[in-house]
C-alpha atoms as a PDB file:
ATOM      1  CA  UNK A   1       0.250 -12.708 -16.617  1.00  0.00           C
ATOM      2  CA  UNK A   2       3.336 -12.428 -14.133  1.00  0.00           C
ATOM      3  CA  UNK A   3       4.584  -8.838 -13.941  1.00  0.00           C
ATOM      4  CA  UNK A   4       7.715  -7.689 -15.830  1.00  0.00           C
ATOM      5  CA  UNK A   5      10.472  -6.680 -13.347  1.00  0.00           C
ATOM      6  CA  UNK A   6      13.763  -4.199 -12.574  1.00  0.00           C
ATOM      7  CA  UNK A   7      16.749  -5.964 -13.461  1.00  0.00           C
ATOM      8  CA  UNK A   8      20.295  -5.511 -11.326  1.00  0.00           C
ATOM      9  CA  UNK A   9      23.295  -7.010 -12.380  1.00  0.00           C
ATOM     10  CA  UNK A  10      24.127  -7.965  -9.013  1.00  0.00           C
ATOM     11  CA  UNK A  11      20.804 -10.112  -8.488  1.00  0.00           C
ATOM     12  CA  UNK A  12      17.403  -9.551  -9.668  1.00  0.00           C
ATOM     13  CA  UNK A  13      14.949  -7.322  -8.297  1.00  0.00           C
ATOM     14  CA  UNK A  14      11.446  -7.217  -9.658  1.00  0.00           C
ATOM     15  CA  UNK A  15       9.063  -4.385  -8.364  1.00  0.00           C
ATOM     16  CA  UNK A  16       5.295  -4.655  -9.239  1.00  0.00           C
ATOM     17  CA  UNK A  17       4.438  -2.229 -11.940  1.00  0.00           C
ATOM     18  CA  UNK A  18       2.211  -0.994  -9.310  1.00  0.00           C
ATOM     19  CA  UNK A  19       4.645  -0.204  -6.784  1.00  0.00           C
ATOM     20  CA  UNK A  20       6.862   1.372  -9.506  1.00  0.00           C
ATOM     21  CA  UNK A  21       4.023   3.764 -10.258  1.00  0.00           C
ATOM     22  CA  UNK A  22       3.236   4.057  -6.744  1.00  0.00           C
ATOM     23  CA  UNK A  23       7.665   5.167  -5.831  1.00  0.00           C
ATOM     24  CA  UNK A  24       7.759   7.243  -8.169  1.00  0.00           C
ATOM     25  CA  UNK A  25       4.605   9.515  -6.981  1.00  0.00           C
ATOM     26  CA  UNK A  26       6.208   9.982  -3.848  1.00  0.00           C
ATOM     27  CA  UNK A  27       6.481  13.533  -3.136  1.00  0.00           C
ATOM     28  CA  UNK A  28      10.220  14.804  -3.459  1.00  0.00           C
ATOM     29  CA  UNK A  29       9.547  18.099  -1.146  1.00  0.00           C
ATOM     30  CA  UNK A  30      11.010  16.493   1.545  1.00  0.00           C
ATOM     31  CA  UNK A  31      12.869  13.376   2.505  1.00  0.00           C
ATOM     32  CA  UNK A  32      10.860  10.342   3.050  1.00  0.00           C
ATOM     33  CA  UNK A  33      11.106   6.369   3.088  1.00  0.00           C
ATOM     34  CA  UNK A  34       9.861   3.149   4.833  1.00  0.00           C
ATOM     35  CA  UNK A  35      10.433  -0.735   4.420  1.00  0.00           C
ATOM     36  CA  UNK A  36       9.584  -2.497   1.005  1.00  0.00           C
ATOM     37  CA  UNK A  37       7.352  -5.640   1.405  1.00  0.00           C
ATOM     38  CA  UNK A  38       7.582  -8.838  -0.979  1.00  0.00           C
ATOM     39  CA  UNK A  39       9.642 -12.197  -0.984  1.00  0.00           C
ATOM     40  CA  UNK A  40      12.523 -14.087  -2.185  1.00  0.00           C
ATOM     41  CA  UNK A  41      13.119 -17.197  -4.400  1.00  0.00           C
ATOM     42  CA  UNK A  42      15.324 -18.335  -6.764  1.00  0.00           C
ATOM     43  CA  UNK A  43      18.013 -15.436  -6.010  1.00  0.00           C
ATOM     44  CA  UNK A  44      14.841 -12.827  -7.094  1.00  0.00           C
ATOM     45  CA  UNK A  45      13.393 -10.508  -4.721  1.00  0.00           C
ATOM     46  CA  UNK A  46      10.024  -9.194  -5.718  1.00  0.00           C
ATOM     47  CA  UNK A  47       8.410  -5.922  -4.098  1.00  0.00           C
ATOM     48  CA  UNK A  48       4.864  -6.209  -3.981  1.00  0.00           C
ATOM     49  CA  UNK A  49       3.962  -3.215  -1.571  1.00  0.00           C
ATOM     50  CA  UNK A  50       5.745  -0.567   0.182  1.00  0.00           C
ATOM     51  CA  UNK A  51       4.882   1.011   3.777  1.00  0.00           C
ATOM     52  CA  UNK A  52       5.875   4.805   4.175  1.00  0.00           C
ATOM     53  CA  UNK A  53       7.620   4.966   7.844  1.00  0.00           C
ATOM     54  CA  UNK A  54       9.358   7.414   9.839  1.00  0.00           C
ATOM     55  CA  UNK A  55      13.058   7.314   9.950  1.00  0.00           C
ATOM     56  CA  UNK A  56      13.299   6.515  13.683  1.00  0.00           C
ATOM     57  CA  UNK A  57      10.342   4.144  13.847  1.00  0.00           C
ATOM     58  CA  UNK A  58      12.407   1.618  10.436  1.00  0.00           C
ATOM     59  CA  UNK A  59      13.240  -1.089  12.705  1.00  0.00           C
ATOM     60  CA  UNK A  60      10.408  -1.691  14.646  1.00  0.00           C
ATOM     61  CA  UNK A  61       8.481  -1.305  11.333  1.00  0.00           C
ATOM     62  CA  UNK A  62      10.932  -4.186   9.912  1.00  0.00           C
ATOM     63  CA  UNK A  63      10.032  -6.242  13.085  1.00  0.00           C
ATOM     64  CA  UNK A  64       6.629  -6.330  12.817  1.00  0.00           C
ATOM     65  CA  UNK A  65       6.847  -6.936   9.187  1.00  0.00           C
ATOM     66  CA  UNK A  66       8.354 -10.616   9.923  1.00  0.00           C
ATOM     67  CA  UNK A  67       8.628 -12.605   6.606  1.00  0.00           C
ATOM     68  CA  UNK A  68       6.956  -9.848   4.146  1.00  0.00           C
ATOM     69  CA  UNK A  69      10.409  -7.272   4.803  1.00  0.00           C
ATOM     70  CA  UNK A  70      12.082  -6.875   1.774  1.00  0.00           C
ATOM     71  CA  UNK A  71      14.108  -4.449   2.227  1.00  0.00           C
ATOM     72  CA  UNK A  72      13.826  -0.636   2.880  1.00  0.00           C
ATOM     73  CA  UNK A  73      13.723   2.591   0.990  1.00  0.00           C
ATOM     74  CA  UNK A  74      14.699   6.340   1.032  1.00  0.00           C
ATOM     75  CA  UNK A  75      14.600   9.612  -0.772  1.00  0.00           C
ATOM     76  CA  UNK A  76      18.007  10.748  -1.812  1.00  0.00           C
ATOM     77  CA  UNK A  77      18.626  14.445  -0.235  1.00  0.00           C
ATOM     78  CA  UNK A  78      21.843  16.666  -1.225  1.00  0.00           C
ATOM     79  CA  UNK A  79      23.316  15.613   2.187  1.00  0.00           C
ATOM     80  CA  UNK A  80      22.569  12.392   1.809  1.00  0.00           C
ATOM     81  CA  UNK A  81      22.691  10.825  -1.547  1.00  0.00           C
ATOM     82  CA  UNK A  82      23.893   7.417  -0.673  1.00  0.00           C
ATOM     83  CA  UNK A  83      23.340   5.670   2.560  1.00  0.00           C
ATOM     84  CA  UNK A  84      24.304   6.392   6.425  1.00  0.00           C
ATOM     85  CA  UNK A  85      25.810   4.138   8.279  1.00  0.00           C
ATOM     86  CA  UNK A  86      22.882   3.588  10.729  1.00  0.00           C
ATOM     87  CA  UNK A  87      21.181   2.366   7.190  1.00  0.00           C
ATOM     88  CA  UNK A  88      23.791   0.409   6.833  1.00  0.00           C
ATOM     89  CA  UNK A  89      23.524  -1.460   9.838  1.00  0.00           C
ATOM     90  CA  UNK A  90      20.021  -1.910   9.522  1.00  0.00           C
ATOM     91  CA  UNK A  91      20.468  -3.758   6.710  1.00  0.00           C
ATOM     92  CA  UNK A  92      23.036  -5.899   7.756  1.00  0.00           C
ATOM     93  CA  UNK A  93      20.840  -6.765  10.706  1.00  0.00           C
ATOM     94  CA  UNK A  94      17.386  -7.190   8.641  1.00  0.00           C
ATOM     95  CA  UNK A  95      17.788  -7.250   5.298  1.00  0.00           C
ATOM     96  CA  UNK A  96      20.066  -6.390   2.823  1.00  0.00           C
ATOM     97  CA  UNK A  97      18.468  -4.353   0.175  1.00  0.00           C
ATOM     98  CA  UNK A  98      18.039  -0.676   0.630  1.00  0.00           C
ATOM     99  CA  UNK A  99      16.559   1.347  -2.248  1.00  0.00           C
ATOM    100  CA  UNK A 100      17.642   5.126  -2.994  1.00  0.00           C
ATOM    101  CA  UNK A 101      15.048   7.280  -5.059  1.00  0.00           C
ATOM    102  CA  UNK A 102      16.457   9.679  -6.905  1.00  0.00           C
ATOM    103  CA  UNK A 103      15.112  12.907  -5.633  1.00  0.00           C
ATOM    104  CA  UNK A 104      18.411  15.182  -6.130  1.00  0.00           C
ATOM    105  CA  UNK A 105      18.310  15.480 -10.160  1.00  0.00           C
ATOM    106  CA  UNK A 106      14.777  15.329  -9.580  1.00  0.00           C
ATOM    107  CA  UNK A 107      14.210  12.062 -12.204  1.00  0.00           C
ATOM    108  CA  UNK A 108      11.747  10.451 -10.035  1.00  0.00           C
ATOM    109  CA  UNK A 109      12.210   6.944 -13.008  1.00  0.00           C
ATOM    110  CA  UNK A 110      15.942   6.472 -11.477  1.00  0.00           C
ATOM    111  CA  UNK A 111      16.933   4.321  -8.248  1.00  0.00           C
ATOM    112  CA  UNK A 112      19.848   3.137  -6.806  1.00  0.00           C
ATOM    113  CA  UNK A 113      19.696  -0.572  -5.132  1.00  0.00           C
ATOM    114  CA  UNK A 114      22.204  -0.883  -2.329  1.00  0.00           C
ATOM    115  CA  UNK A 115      23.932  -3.412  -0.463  1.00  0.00           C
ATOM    116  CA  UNK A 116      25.674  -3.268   2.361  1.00  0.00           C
ATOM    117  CA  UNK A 117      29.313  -5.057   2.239  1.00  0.00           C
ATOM    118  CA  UNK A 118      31.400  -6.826   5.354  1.00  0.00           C
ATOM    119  CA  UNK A 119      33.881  -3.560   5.327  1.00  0.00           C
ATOM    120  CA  UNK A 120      31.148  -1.121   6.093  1.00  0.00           C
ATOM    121  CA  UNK A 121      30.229   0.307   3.280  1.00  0.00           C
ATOM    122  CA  UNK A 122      27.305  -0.477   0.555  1.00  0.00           C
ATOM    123  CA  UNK A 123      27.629  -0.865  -3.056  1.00  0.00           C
ATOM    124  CA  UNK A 124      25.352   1.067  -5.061  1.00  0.00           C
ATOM    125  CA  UNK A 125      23.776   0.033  -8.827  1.00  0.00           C
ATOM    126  CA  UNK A 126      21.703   2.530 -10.869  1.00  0.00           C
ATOM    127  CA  UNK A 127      18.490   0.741 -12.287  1.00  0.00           C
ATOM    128  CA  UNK A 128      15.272   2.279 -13.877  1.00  0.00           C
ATOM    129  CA  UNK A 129      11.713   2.302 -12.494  1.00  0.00           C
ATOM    130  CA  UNK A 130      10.362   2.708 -16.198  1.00  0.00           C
ATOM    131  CA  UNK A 131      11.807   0.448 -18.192  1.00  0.00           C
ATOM    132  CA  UNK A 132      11.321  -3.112 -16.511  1.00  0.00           C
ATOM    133  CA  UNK A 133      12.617  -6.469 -17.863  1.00  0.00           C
ATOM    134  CA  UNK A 134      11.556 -10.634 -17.932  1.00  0.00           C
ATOM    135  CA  UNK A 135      13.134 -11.868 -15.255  1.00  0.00           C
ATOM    136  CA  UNK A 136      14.849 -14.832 -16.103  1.00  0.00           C
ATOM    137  CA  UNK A 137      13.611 -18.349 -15.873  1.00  0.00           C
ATOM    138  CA  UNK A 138      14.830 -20.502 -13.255  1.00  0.00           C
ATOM    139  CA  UNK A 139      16.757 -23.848 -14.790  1.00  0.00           C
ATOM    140  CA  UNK A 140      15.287 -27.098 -14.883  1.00  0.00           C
ATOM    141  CA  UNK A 141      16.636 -29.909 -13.023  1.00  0.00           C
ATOM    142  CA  UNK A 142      17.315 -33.135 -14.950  1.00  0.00           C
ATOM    143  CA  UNK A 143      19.436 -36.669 -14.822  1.00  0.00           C
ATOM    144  CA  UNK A 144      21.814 -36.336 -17.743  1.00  0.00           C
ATOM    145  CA  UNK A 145      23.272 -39.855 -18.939  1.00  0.00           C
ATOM    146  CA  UNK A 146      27.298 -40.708 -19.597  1.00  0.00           C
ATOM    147  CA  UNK A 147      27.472 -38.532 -22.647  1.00  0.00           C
ATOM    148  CA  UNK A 148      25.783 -35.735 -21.332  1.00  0.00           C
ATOM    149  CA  UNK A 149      22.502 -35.716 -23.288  1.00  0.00           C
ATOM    150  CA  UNK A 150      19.252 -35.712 -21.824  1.00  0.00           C
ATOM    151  CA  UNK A 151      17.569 -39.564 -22.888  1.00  0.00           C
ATOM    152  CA  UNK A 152      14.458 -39.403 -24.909  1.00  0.00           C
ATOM    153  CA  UNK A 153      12.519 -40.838 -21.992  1.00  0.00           C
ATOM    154  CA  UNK A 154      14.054 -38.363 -19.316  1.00  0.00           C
ATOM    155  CA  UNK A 155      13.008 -35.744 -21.841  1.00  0.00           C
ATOM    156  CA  UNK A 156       9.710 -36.982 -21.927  1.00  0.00           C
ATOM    157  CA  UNK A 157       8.642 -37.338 -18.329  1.00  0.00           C
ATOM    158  CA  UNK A 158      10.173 -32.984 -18.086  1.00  0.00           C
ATOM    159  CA  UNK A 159       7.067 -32.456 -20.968  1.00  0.00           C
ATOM    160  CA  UNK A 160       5.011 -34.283 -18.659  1.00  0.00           C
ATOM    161  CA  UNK A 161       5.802 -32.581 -15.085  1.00  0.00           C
ATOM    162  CA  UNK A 162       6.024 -29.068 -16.480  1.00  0.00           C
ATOM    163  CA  UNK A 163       2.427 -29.421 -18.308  1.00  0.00           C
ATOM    164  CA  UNK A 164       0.761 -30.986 -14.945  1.00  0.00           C
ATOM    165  CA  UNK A 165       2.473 -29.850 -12.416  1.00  0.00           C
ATOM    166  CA  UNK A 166       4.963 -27.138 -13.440  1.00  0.00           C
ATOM    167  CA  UNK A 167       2.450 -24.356 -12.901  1.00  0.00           C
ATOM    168  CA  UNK A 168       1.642 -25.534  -9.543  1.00  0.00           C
ATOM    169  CA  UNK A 169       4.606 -25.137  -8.365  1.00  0.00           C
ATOM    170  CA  UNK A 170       5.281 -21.815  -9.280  1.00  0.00           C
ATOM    171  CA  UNK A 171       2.559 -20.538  -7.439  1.00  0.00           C
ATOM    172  CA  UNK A 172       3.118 -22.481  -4.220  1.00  0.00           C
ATOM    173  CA  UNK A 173       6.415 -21.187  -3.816  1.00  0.00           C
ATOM    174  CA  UNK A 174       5.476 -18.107  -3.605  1.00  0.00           C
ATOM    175  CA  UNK A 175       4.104 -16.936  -0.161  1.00  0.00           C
ATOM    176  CA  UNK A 176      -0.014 -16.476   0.294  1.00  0.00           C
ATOM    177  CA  UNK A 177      -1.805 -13.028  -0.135  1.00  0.00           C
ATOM    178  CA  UNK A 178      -1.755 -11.437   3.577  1.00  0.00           C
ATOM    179  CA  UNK A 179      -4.083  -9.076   4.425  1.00  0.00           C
ATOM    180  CA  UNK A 180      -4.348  -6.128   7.489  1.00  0.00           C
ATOM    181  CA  UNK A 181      -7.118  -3.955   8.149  1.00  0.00           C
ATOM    182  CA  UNK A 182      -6.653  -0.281  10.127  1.00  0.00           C
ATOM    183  CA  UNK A 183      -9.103   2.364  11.641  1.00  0.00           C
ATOM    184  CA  UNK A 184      -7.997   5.576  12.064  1.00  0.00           C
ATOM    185  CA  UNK A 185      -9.376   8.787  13.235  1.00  0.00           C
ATOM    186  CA  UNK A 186      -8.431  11.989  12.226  1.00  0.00           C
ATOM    187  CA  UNK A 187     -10.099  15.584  12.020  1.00  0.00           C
ATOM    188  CA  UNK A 188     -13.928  14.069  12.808  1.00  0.00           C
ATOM    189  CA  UNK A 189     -13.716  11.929  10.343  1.00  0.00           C
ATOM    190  CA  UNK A 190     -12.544   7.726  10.046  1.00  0.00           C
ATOM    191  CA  UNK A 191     -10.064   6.578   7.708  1.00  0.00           C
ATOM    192  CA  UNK A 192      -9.956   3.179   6.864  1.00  0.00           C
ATOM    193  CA  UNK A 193      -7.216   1.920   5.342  1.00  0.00           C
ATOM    194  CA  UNK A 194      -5.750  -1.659   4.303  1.00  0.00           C
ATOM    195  CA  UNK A 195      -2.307  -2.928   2.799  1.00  0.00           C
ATOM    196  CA  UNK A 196      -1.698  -6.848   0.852  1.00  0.00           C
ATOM    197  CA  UNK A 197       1.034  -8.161   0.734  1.00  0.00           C
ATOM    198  CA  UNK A 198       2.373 -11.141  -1.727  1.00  0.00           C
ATOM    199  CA  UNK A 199       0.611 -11.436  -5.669  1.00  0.00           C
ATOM    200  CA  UNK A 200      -2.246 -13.895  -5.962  1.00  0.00           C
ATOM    201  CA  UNK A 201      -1.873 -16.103  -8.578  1.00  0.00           C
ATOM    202  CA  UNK A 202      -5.235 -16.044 -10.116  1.00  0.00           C
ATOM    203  CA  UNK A 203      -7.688 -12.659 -10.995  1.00  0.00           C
ATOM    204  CA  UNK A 204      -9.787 -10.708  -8.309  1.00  0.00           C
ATOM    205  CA  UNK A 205     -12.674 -12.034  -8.731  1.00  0.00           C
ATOM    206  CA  UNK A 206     -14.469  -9.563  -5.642  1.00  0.00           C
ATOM    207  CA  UNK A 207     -13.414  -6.883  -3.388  1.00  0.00           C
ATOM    208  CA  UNK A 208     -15.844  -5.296  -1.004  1.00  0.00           C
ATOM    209  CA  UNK A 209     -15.803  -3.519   2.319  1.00  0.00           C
ATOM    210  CA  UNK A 210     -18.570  -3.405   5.162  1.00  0.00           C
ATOM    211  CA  UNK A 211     -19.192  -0.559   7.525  1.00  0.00           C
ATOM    212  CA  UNK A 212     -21.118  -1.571  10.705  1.00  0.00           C
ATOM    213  CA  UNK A 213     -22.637   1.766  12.007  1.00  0.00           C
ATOM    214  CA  UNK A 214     -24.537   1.240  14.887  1.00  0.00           C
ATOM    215  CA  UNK A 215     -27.985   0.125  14.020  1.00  0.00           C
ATOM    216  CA  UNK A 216     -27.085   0.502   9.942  1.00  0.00           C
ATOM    217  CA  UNK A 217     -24.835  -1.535   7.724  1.00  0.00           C
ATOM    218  CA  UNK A 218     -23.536  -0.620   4.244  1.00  0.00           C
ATOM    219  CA  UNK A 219     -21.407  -2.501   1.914  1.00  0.00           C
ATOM    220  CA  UNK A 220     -19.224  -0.688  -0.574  1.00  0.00           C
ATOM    221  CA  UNK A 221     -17.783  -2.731  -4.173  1.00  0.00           C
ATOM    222  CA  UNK A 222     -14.504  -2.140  -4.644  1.00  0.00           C
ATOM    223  CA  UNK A 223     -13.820  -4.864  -6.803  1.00  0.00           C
ATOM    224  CA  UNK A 224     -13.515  -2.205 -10.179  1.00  0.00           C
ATOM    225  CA  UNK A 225     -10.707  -0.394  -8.268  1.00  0.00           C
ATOM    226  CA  UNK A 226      -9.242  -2.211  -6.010  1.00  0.00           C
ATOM    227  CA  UNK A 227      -5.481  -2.095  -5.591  1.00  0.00           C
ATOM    228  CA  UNK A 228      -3.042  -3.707  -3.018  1.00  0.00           C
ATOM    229  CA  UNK A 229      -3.054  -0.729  -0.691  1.00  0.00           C
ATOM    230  CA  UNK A 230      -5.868   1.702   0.087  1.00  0.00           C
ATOM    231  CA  UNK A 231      -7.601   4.303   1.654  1.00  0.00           C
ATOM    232  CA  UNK A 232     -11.439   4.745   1.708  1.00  0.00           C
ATOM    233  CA  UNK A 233     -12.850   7.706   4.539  1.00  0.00           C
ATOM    234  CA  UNK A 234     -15.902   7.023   6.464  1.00  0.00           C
ATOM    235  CA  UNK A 235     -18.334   9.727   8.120  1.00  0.00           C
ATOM    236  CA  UNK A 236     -20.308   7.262  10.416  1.00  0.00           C
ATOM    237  CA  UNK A 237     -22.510   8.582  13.467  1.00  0.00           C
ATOM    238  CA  UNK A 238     -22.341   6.746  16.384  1.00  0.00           C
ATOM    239  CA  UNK A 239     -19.188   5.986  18.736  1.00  0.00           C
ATOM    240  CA  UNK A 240     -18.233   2.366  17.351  1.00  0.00           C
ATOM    241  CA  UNK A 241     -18.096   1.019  14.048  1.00  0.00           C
ATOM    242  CA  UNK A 242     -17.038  -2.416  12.966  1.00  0.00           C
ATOM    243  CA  UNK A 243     -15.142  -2.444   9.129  1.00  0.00           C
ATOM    244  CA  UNK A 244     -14.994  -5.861   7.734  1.00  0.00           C
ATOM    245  CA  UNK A 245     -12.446  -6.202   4.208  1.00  0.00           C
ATOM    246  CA  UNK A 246     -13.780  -9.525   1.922  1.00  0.00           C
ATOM    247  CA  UNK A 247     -11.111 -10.179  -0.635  1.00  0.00           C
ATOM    248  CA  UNK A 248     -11.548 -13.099  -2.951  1.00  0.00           C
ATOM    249  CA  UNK A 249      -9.468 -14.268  -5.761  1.00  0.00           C
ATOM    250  CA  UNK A 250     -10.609 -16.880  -8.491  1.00  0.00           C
ATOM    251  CA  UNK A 251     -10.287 -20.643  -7.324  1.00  0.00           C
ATOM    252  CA  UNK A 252      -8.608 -18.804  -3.920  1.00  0.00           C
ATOM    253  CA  UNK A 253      -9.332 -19.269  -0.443  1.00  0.00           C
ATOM    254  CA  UNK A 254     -11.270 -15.569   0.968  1.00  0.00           C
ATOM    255  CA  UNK A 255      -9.137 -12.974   2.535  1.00  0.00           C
ATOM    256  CA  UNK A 256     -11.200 -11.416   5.182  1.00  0.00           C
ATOM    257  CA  UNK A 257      -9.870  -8.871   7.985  1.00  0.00           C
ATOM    258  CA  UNK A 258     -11.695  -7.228  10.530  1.00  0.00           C
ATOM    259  CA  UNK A 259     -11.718  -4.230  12.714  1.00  0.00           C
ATOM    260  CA  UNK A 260     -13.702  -2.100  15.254  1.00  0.00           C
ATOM    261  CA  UNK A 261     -13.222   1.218  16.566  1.00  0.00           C
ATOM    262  CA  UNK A 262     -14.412   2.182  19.570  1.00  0.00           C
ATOM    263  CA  UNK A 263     -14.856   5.955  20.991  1.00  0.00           C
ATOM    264  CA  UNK A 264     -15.485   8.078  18.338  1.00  0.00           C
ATOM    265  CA  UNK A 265     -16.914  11.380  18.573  1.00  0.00           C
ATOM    266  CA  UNK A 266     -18.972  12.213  15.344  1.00  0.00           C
ATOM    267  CA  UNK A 267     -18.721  15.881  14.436  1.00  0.00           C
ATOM    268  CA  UNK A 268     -21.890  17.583  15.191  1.00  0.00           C
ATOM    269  CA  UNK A 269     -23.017  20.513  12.041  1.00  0.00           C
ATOM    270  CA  UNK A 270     -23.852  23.772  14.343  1.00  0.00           C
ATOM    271  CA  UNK A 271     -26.644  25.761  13.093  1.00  0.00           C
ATOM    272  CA  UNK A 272     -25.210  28.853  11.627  1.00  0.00           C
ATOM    273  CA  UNK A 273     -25.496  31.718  14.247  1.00  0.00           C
ATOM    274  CA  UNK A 274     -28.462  33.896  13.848  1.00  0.00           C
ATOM    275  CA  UNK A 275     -27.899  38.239  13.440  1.00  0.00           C
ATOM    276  CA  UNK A 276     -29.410  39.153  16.516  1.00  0.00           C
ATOM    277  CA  UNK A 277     -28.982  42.883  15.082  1.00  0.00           C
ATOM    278  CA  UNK A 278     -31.163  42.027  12.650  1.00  0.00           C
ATOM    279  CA  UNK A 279     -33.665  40.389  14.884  1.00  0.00           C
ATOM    280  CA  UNK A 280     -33.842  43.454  16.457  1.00  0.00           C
ATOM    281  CA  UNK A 281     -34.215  45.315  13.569  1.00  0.00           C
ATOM    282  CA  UNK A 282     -37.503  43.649  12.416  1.00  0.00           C
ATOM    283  CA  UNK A 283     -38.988  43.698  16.157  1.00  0.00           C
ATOM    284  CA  UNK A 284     -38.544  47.678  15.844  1.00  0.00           C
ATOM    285  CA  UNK A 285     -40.155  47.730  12.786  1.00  0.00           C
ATOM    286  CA  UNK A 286     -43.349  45.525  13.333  1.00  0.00           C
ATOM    287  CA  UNK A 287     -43.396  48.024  16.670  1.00  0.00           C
ATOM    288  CA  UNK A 288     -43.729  51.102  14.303  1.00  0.00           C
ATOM    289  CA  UNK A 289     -46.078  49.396  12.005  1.00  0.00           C
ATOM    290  CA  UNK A 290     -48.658  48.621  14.744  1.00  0.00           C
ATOM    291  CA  UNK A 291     -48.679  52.125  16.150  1.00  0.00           C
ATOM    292  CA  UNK A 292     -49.161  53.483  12.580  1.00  0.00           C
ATOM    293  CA  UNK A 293     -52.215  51.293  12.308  1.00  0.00           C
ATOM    294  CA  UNK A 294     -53.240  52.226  15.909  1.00  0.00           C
ATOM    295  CA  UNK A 295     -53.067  55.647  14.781  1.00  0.00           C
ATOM    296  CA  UNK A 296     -55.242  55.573  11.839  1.00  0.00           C
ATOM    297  CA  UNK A 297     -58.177  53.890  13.682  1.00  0.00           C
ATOM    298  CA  UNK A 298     -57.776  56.599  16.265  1.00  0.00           C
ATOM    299  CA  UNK A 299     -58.395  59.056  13.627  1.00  0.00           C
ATOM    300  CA  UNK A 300     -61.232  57.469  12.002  1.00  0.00           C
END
């Protein structure tokens, strides 16, 4: 079923339920934002991921993004409830959607989709990240005769392309599932952690992850909770580990990504440290029970 979507009255945005769930459980304790991933058609954007970025790392973030940017996003702060003007030339130069959370009033359902106009400014529209709308079907093409009615046989051959070949094309307009894969290291431990971008058309059908340990291998099923973007922590012992992500979707081709880390240092559990007080302790007493017992043989 295609996901409902966030209407604007300036165009049409439509954010995955997902990703609306996933906005609005961004912390408000401090400011935060990063670029919004997705595609356009048909004068609708859709927002199928999000990537949290620091502010002075958004453009190279938008570069590297390529044909997945959709746009970029923000929590609003008291001294900054609508946009700056270095977000406003961002957009201008990327892409022209910027999306305020609202983080002032603290209603973490409300957003503000802005625009960026040829005078410098940006235009601002409230929309809701709880109560999403159908977006609305694109029109159908057709040769209209002299009186401007649709002839029974034009009509006929539209039944026939939109039962064959109608959904087909809905789904090949839209760009291909991409996948990345990323090992990081943090505190003795491995995070690995992995981001999709773009809505299959058919169900997951399997989702699993491979750790390559040294010498041992271990699969893990994510296919019961898997969601576009991830996190899973990994303890392994040895210096280099391979991770390997197999996504498949029904009648799909496989998404597979791969990764290997090299270098790691495996925290080592120290023995807890022995009371040598205590130690002594004992010694003096086995001292004192062995002249007692010298003693009484003495005097027998």
């Amino acid at each position: 079923m295609r996901p409902k979507a966030v209407n604007s009255t300036q165009n049409t945005v439509d954010i995955h339920p997902y990703v609306q769930g996933r906005l609005r459980a961004i912390p408000r304790q401090e400011e935060s934002g990063g670029i919004l991933l997705g595609s356009s058609e048909n004068g609708v954007t859709h927002i199928t991921g999000f990537k949290r970025v620091q502010p002075n790392a958004l453009r190279q973030a938008a570069d590297a993004a390529g044909p997945a940017l959709a746009g970029f996003f923000r929590l609003q702060t008291p001294d900054a409830p609508t946009l700056r003007a270095s977000e406003i030339e961002l957009c201008r130069q990327t892409q022209p959607l910027f999306l305020l959370l609202n983080a002032v009033n603290g209603a973490a359902s409300d957003a503000l989709v802005c625009r960026p106009t040829t005078d410098g400014r940006a235009t601002s529209e409230a929309l809701s990240l709880t109560t999403p709308q159908q977006v609305p079907p694109a029109p159908v093409p057709g040769v209209r005769t002299a009186s401007g009615r649709l002839p029974w046989l034009t009509l006929t051959l539209i039944a026939v392309i939109a039962a064959s070949g109608g959904f087909y094309y809905s789904h090949s307009a839209r760009p291909a599932p991409q996948l990345t894969l990323d090992v990081q290291s943090r505190s003795g431990e491995l995070a690995a952690t992995w981001q999709q971008t773009g809505i299959a058309a058919q169900p997951l059908q399997s989702a699993a992850l491979t750790i390559q340990d040294g010498e041992s291998e271990q699969t893990m099923d994510l296919t019961p909770n898997f969601t576009p973007q991830g996190r899973v922590v990994l303890r392994p012992r040895n210096s280099t580990i391979a991770v390997t992500l197999n996504v498949q979707y029904t009648g799909g081709p496989r998404l597979t990504r791969s990764t290997t880390y090299v270098g790691f240092a495996p925290v080592i559990a120290q023995p807890p440290p022995q009371d040598t007080g205590l130690r002594a302790e004992v010694a003096n007493l086995r001292k004192r029970n062995k002249e007692l017992l010298d003693a009484v043989t003495a005097m027998r």
